[in-house]
PDB file of N, CA and C in Angstrom:
ATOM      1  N   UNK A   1      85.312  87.742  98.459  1.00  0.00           N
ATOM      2  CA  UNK A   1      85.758  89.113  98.622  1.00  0.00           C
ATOM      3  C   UNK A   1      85.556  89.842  97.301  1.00  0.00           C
ATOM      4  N   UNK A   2      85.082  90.976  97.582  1.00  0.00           N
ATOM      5  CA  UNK A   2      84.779  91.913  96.219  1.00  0.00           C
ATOM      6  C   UNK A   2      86.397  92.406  95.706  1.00  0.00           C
ATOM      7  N   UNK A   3      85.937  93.221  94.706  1.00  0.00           N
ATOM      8  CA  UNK A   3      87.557  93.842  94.128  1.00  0.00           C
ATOM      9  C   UNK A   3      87.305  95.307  95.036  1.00  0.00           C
ATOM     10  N   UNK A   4      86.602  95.830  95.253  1.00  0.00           N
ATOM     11  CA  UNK A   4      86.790  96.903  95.918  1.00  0.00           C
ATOM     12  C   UNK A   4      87.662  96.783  97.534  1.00  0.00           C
ATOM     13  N   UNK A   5      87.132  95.351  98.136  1.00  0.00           N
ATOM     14  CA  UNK A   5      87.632  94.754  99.331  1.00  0.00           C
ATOM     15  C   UNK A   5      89.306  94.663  99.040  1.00  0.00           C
ATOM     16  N   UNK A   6      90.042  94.625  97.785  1.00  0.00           N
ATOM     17  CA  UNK A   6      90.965  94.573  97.331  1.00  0.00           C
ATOM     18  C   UNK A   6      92.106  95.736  97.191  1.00  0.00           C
ATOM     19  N   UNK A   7      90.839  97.388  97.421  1.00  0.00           N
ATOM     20  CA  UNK A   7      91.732  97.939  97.351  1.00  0.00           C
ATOM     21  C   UNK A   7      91.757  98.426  98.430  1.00  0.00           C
ATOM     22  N   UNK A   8      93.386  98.094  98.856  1.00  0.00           N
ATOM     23  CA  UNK A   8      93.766  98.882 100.039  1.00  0.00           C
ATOM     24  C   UNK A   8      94.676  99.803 100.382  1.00  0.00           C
ATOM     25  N   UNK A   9      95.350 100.193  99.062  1.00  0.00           N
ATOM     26  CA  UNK A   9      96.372 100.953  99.009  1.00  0.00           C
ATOM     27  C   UNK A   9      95.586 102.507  98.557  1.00  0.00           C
ATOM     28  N   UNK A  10      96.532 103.480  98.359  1.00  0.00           N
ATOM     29  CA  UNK A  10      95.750 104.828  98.190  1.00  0.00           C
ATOM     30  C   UNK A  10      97.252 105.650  97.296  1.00  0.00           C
ATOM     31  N   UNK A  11      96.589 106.165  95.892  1.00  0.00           N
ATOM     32  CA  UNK A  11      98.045 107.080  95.159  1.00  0.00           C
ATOM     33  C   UNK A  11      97.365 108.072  95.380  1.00  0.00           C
ATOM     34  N   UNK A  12      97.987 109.463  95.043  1.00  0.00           N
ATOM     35  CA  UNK A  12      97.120 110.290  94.467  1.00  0.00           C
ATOM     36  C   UNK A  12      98.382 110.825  92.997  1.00  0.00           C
ATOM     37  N   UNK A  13      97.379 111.360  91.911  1.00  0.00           N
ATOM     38  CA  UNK A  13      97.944 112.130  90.525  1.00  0.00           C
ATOM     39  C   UNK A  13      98.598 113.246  90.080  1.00  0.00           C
ATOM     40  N   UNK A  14     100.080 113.051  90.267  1.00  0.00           N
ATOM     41  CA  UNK A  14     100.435 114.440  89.819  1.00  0.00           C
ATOM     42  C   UNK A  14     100.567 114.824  88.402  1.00  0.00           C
ATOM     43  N   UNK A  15      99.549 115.677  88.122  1.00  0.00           N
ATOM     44  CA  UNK A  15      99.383 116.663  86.814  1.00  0.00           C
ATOM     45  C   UNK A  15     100.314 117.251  86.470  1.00  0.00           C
ATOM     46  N   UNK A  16     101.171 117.034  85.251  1.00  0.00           N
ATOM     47  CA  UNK A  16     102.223 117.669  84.300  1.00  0.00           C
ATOM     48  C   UNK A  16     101.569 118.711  83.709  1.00  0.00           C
ATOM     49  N   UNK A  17     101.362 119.874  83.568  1.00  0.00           N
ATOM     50  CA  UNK A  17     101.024 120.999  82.447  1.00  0.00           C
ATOM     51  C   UNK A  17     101.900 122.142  82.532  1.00  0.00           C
ATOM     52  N   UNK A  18     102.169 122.487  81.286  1.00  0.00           N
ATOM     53  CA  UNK A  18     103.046 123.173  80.951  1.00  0.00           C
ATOM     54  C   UNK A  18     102.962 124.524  81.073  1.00  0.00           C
ATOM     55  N   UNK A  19     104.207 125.039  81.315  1.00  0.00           N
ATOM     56  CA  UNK A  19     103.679 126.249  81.797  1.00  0.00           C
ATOM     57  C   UNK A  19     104.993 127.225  81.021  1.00  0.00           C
ATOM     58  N   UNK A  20     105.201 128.755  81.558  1.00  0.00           N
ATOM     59  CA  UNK A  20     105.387 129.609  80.459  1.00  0.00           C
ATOM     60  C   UNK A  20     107.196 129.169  80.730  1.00  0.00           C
ATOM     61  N   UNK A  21     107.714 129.274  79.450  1.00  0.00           N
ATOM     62  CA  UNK A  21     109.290 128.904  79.482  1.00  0.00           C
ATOM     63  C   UNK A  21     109.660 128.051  79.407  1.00  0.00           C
ATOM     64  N   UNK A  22     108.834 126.854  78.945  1.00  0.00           N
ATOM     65  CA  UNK A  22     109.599 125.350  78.657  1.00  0.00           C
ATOM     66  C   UNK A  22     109.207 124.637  79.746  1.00  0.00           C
ATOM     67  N   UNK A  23     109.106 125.377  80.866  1.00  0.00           N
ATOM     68  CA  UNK A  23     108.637 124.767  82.405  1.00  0.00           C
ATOM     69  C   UNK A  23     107.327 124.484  82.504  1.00  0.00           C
ATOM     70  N   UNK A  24     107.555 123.191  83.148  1.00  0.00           N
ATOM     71  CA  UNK A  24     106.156 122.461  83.689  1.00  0.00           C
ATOM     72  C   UNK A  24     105.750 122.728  85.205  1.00  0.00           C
ATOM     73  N   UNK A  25     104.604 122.773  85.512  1.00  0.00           N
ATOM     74  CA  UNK A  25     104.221 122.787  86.769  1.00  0.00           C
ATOM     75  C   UNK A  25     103.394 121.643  86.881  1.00  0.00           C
ATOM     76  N   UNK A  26     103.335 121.271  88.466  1.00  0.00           N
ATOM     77  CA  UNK A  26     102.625 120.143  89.145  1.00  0.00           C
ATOM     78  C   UNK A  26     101.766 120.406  89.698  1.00  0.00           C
ATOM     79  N   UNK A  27     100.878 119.699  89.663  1.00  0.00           N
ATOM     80  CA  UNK A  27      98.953 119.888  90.881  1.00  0.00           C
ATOM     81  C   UNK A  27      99.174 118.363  91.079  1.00  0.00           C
ATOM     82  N   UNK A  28      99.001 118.354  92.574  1.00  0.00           N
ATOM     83  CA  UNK A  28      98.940 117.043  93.602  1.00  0.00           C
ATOM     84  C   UNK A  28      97.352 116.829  93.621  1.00  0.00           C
ATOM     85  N   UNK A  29      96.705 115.628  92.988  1.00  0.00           N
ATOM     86  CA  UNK A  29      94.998 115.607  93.382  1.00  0.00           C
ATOM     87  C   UNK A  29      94.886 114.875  94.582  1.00  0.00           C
ATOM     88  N   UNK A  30      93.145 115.059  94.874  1.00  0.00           N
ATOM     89  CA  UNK A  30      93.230 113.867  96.189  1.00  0.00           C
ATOM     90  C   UNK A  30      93.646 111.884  95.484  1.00  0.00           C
ATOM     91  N   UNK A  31      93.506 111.323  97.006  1.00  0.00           N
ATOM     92  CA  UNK A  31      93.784 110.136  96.936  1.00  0.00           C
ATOM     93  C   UNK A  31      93.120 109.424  96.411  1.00  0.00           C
ATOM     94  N   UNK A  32      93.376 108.282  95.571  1.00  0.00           N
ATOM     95  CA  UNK A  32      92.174 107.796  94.724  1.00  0.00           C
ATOM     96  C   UNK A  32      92.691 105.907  95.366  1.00  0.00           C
ATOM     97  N   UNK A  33      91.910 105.411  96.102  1.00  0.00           N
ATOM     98  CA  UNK A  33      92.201 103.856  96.438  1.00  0.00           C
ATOM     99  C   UNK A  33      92.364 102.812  95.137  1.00  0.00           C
ATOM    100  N   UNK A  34      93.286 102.389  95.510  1.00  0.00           N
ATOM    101  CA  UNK A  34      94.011 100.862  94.761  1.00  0.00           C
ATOM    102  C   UNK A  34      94.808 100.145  95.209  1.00  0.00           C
ATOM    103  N   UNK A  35      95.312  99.056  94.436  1.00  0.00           N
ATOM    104  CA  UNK A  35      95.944  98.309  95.018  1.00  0.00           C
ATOM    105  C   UNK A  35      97.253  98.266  94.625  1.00  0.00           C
ATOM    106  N   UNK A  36      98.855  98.158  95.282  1.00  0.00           N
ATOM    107  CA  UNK A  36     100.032  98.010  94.510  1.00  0.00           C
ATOM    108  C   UNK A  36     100.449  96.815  95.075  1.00  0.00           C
ATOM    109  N   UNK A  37     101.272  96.771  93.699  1.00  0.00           N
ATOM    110  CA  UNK A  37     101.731  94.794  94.162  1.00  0.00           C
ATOM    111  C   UNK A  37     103.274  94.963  93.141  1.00  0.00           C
ATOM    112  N   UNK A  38     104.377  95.571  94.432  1.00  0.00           N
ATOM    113  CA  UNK A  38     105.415  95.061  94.233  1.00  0.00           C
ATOM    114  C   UNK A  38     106.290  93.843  93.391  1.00  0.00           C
ATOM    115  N   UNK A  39     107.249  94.469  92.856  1.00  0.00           N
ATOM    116  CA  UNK A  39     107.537  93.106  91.629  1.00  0.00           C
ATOM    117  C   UNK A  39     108.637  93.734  90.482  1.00  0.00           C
ATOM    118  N   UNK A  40     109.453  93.726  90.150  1.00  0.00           N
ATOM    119  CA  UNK A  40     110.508  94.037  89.165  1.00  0.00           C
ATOM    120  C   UNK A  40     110.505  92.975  88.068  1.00  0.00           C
ATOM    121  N   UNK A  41     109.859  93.782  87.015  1.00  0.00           N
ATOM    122  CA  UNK A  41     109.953  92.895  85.841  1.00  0.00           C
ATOM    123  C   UNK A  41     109.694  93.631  84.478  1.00  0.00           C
ATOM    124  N   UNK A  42     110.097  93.105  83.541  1.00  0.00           N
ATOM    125  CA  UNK A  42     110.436  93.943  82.677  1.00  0.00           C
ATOM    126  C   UNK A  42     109.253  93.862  81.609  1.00  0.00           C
ATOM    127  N   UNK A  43     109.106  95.224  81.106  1.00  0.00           N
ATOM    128  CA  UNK A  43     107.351  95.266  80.361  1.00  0.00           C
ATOM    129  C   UNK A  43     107.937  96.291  79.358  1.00  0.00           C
ATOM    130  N   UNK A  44     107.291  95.888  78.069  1.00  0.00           N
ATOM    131  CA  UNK A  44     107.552  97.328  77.227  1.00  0.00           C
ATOM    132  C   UNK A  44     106.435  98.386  77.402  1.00  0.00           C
ATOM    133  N   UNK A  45     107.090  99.777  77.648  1.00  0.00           N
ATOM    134  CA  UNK A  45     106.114 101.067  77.983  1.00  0.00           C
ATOM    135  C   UNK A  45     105.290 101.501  76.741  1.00  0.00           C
ATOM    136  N   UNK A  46     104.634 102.664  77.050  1.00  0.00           N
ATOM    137  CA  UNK A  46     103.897 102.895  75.584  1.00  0.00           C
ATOM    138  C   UNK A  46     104.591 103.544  74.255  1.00  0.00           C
ATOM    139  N   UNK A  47     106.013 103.618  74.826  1.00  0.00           N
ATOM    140  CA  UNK A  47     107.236 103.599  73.461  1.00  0.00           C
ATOM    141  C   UNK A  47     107.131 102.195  72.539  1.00  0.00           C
ATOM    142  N   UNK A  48     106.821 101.167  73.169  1.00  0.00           N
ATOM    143  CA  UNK A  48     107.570 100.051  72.976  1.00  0.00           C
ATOM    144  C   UNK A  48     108.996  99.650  73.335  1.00  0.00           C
ATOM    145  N   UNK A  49     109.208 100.328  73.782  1.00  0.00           N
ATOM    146  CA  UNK A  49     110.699 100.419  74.613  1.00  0.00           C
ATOM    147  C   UNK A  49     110.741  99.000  75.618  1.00  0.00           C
ATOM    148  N   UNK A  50     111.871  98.316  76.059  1.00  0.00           N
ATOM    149  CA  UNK A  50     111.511  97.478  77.217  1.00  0.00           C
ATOM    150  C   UNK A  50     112.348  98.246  78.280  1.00  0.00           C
ATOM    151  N   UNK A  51     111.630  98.495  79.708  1.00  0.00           N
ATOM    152  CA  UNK A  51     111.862  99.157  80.548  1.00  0.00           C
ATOM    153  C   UNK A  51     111.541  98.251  81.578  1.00  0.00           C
ATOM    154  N   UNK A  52     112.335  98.468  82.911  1.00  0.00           N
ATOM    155  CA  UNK A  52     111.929  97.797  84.480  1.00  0.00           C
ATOM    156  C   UNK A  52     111.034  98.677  85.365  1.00  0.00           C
ATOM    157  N   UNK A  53     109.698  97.573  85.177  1.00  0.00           N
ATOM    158  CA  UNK A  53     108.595  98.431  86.007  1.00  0.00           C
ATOM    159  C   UNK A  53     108.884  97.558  87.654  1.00  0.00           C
ATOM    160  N   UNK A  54     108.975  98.679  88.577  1.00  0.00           N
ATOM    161  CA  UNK A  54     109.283  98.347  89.854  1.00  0.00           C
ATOM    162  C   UNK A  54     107.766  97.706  90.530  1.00  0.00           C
ATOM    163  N   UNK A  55     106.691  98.402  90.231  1.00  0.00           N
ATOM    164  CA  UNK A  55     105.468  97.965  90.646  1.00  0.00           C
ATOM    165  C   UNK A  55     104.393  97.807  89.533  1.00  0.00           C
ATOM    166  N   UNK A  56     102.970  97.304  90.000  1.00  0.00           N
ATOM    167  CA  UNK A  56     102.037  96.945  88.914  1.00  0.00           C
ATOM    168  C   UNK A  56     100.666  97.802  89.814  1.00  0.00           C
ATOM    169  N   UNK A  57     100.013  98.526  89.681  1.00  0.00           N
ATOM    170  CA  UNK A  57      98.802  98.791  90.247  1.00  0.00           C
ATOM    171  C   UNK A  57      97.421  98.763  89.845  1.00  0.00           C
ATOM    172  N   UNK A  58      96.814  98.781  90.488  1.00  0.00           N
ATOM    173  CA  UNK A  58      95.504  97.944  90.207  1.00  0.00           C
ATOM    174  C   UNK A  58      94.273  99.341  90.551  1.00  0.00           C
ATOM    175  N   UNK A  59      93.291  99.246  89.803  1.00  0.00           N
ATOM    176  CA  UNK A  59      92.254 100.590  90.408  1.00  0.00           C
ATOM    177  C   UNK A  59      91.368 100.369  89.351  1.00  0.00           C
ATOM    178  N   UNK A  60      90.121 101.303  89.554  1.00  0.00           N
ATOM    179  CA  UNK A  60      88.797 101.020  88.830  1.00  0.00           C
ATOM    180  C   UNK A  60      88.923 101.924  87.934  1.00  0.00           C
ATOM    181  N   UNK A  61      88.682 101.189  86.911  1.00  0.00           N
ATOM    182  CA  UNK A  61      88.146 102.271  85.247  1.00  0.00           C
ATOM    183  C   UNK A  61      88.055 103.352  85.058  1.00  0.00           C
ATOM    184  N   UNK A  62      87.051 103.639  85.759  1.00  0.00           N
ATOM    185  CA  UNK A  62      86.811 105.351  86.140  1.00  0.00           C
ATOM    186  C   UNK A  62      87.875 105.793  86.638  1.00  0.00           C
ATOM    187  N   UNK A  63      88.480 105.486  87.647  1.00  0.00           N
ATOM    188  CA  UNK A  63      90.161 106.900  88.010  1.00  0.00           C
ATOM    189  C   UNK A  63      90.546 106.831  87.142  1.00  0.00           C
ATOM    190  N   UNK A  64      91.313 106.557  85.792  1.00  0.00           N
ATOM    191  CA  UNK A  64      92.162 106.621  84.934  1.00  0.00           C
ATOM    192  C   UNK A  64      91.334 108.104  84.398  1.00  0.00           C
ATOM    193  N   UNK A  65      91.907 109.097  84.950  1.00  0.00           N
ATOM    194  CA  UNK A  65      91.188 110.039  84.388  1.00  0.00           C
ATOM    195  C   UNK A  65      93.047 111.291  83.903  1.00  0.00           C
ATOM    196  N   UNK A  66      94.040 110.223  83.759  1.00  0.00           N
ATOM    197  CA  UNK A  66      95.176 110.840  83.425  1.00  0.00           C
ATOM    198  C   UNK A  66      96.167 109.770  82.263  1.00  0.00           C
ATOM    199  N   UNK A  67      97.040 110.338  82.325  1.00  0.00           N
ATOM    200  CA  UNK A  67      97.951 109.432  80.823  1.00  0.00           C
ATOM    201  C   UNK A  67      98.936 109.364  81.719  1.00  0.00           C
ATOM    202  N   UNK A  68     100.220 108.669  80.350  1.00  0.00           N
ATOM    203  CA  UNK A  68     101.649 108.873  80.926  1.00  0.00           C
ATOM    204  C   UNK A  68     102.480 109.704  81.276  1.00  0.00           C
ATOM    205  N   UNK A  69     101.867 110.977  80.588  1.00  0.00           N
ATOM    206  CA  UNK A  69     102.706 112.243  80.804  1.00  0.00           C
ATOM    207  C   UNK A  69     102.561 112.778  82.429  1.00  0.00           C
ATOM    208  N   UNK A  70     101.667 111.923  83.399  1.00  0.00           N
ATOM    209  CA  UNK A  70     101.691 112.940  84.465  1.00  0.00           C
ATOM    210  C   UNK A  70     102.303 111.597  85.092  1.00  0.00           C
ATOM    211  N   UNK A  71     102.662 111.444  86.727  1.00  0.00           N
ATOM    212  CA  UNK A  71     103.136 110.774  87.134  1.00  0.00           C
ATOM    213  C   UNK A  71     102.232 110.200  88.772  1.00  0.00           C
ATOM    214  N   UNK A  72     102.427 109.251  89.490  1.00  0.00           N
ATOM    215  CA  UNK A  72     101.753 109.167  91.056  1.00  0.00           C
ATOM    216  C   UNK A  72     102.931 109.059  91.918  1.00  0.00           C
ATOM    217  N   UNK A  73     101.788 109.330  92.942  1.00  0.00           N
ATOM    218  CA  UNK A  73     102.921 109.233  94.397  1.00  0.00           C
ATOM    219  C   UNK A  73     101.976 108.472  95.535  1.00  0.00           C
ATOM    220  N   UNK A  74     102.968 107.636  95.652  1.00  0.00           N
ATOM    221  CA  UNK A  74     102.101 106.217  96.459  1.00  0.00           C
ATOM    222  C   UNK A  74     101.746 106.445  98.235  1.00  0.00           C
ATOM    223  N   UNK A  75     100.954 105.969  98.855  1.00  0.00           N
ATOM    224  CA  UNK A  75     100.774 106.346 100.290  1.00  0.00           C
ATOM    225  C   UNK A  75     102.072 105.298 100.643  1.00  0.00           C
ATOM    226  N   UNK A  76     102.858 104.305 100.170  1.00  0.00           N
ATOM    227  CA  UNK A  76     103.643 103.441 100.655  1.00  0.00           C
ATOM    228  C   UNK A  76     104.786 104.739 101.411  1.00  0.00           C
ATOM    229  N   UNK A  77     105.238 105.130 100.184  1.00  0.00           N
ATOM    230  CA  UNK A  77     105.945 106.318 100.173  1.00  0.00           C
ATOM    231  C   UNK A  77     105.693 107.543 100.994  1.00  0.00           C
ATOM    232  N   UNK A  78     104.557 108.080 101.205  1.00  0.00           N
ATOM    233  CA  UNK A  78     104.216 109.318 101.990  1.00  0.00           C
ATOM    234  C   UNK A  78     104.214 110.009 100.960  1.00  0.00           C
ATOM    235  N   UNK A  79     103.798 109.370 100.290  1.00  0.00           N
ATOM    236  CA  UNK A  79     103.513 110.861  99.242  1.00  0.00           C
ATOM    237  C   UNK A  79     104.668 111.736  98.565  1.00  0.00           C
ATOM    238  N   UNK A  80     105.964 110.878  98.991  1.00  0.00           N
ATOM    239  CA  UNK A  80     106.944 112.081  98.636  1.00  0.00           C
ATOM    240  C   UNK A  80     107.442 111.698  97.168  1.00  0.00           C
ATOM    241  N   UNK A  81     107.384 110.876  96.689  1.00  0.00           N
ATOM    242  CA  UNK A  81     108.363 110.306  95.422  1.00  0.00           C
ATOM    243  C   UNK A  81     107.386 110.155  94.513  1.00  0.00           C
ATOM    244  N   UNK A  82     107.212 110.935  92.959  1.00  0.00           N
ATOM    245  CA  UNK A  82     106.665 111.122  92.133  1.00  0.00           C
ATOM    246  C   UNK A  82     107.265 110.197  90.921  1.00  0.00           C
ATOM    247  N   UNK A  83     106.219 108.758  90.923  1.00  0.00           N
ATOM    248  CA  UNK A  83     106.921 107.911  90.227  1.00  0.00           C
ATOM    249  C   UNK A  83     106.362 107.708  88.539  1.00  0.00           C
ATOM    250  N   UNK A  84     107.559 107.590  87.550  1.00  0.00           N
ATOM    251  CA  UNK A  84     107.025 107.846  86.296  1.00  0.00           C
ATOM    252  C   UNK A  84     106.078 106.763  85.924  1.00  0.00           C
ATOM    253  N   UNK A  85     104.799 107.102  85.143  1.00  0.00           N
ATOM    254  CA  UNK A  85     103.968 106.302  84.362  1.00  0.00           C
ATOM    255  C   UNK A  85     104.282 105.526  83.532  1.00  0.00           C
ATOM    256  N   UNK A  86     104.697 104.163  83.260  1.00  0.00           N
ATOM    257  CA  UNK A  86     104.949 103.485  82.007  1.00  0.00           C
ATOM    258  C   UNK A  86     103.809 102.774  81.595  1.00  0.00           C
ATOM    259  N   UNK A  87     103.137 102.160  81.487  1.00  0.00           N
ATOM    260  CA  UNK A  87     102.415 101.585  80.831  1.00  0.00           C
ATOM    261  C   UNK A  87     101.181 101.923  81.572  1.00  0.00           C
ATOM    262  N   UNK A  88      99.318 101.664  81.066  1.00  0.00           N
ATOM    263  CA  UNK A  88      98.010 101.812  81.223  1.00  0.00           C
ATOM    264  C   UNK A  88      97.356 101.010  80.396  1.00  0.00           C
ATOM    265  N   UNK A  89      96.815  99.791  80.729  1.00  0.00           N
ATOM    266  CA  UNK A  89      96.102  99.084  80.079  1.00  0.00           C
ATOM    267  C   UNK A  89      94.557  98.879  80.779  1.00  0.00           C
ATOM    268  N   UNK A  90      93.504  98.715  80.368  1.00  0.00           N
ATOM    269  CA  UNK A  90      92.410  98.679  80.675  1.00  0.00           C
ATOM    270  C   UNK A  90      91.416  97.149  80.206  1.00  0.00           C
ATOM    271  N   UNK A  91      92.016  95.922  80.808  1.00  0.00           N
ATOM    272  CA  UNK A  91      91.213  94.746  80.257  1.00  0.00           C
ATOM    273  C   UNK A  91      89.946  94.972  80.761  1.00  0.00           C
ATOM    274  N   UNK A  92      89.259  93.912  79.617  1.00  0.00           N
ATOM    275  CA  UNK A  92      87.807  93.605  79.546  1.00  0.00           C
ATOM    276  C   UNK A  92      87.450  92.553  79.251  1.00  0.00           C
ATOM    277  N   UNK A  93      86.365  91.819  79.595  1.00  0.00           N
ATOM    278  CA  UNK A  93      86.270  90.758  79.578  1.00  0.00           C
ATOM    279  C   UNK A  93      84.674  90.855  78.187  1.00  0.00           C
ATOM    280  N   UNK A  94      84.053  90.351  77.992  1.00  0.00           N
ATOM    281  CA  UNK A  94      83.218  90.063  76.633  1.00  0.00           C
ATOM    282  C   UNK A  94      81.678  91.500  76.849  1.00  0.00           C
ATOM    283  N   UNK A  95      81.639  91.610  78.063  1.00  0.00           N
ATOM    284  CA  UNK A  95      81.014  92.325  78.497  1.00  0.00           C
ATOM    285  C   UNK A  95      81.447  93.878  78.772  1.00  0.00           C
ATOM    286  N   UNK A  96      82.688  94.469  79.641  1.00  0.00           N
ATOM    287  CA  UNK A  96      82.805  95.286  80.018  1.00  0.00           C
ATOM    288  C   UNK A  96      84.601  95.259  80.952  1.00  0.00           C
ATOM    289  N   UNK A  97      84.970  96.811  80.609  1.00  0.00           N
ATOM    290  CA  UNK A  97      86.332  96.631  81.328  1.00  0.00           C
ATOM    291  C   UNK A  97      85.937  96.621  83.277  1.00  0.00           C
ATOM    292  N   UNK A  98      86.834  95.352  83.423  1.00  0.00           N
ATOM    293  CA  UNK A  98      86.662  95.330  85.151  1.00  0.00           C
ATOM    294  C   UNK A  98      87.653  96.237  86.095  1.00  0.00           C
ATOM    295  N   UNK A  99      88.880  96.434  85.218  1.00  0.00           N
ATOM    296  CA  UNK A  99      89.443  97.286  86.301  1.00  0.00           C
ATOM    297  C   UNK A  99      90.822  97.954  85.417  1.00  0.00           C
ATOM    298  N   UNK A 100      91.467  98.738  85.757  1.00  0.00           N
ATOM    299  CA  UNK A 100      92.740  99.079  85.256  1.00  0.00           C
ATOM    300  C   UNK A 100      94.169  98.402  85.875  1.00  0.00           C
ATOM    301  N   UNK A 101      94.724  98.792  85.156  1.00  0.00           N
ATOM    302  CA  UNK A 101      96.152  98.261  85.781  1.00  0.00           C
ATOM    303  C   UNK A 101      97.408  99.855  85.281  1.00  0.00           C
ATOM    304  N   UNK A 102      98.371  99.339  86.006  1.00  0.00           N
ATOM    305  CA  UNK A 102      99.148 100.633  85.732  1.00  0.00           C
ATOM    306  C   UNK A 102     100.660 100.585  86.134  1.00  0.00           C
ATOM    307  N   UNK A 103     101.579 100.427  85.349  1.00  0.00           N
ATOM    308  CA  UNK A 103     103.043 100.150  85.729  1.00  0.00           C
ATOM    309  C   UNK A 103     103.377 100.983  85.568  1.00  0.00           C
ATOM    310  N   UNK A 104     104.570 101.392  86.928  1.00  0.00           N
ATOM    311  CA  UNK A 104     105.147 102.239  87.153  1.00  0.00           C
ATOM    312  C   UNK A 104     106.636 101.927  87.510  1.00  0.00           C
ATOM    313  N   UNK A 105     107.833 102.934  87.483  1.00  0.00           N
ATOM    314  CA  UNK A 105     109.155 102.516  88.116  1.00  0.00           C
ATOM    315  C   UNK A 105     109.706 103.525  89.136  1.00  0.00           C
TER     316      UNK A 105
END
């Protein structure tokens, strides 16, 4: 089975930008396929802080086209619950990064 065969889940990215008065506004993008894999365990975020990430998600290199400051909302969910970004790491193996990962709570 390929890693693409892997993804079967679907988030899409909600965009944090700031807007006039201290206030932020949100843009919902389309759905971008991956995989989530349930799990409570504790990871330090990009504070270094140790925090409880509720899930771990999985997706290709290329979507990471956002940071921590914006947040996702999972198809598990319906789209309704905008869950915060903690950690984004991007392994690679000697050649090239194979996929992203992405904890969230």
């Amino acid at each position: 089975m390929s890693f693409d065969g892997l993804l079967i889940d679907h988030m899409k990215v909600v965009t944090m930008t700031p807007a006039a008065w201290m206030e932020t506004s949100e843009s919902v993008g389309d759905a971008i396929v991956c995989r989530i894999m349930y799990g409570n365990i504790l990871i330090r975020d990009y504070k270094g802080e140790e925090v409880l990430s509720v899930a771990k998600i999985f997706c290709k290199p290329d979507d990471i086209t956002f940071n921590h400051k914006d947040k996702l909302r999972l198809d598990d969910d319906g789209y309704v619950f905008s869950h915060p970004i903690l950690k984004i790491i991007k392994p690679q193996n000697s050649i090239h990064i194979h996929h992203a990962e992405i904890w969230i709570s």
